[in-house]
Protein backbone atom coordinates (compact mmCIF):
# COMPACT_ATOMS: atom_id res chain seq x y z
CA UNK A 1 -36.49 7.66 -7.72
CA UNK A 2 -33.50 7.69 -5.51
CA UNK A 3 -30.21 8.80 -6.84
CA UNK A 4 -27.00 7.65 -5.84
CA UNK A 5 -23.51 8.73 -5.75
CA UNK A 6 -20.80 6.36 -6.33
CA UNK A 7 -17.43 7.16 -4.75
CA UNK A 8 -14.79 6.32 -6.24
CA UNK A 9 -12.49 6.60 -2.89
CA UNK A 10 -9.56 8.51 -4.71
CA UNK A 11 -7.19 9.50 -2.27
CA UNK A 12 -6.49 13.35 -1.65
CA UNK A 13 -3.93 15.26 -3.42
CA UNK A 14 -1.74 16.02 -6.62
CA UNK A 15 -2.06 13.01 -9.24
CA UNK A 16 1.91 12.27 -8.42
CA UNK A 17 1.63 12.45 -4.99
CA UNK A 18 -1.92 10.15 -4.91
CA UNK A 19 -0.35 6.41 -4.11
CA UNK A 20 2.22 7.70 -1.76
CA UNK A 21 -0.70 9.58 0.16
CA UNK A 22 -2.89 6.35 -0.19
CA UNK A 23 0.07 3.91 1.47
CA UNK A 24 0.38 6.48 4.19
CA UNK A 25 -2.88 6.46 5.41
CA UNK A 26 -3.92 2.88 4.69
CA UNK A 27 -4.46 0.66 7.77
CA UNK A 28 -2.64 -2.76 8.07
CA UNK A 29 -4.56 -6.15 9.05
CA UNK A 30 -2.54 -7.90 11.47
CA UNK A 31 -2.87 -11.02 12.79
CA UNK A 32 -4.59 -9.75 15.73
CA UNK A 33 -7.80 -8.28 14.00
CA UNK A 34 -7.89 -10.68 10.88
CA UNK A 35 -10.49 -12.04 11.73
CA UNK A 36 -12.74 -8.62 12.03
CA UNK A 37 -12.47 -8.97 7.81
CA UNK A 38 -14.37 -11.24 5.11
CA UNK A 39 -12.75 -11.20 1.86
CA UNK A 40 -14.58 -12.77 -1.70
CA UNK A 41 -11.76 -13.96 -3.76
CA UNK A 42 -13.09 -14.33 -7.64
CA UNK A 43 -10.77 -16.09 -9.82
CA UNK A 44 -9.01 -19.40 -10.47
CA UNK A 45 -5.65 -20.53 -11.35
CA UNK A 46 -2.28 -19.15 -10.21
CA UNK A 47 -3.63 -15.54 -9.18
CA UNK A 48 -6.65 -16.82 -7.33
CA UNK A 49 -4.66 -19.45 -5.44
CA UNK A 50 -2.03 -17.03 -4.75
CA UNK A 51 -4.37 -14.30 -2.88
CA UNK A 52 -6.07 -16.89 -1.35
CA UNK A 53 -2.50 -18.20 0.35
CA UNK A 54 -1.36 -14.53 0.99
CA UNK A 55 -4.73 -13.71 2.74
């Protein structure tokens, strides 16, 4: 039987300070390596067809 561990990917840090931390060391997508990325997008409606237009 093979365990595994999930990870969560929580940034590092004090619970206040987490999101700040998390925008800091995010990387953009630019135009010039958008297409290095596949995105899924699950969902109809307004919020589907909205990530679909901002991806």
């Amino acid at each position: 039987m093979t365990i595994k561990k999930l990870d969560g990917k929580v940034p590092e840090g004090h619970v206040s300070e987490k999101w700040k931390n998390h925008k800091f060391k995010m990387k953009l997508v630019n135009p010039a390596n958008k297409r290095k990325y596949k995105v899924i997008v699950v969902g109809t409606g307004l919020a589907g067809a909205s990530a679909c237009a901002s991806m």
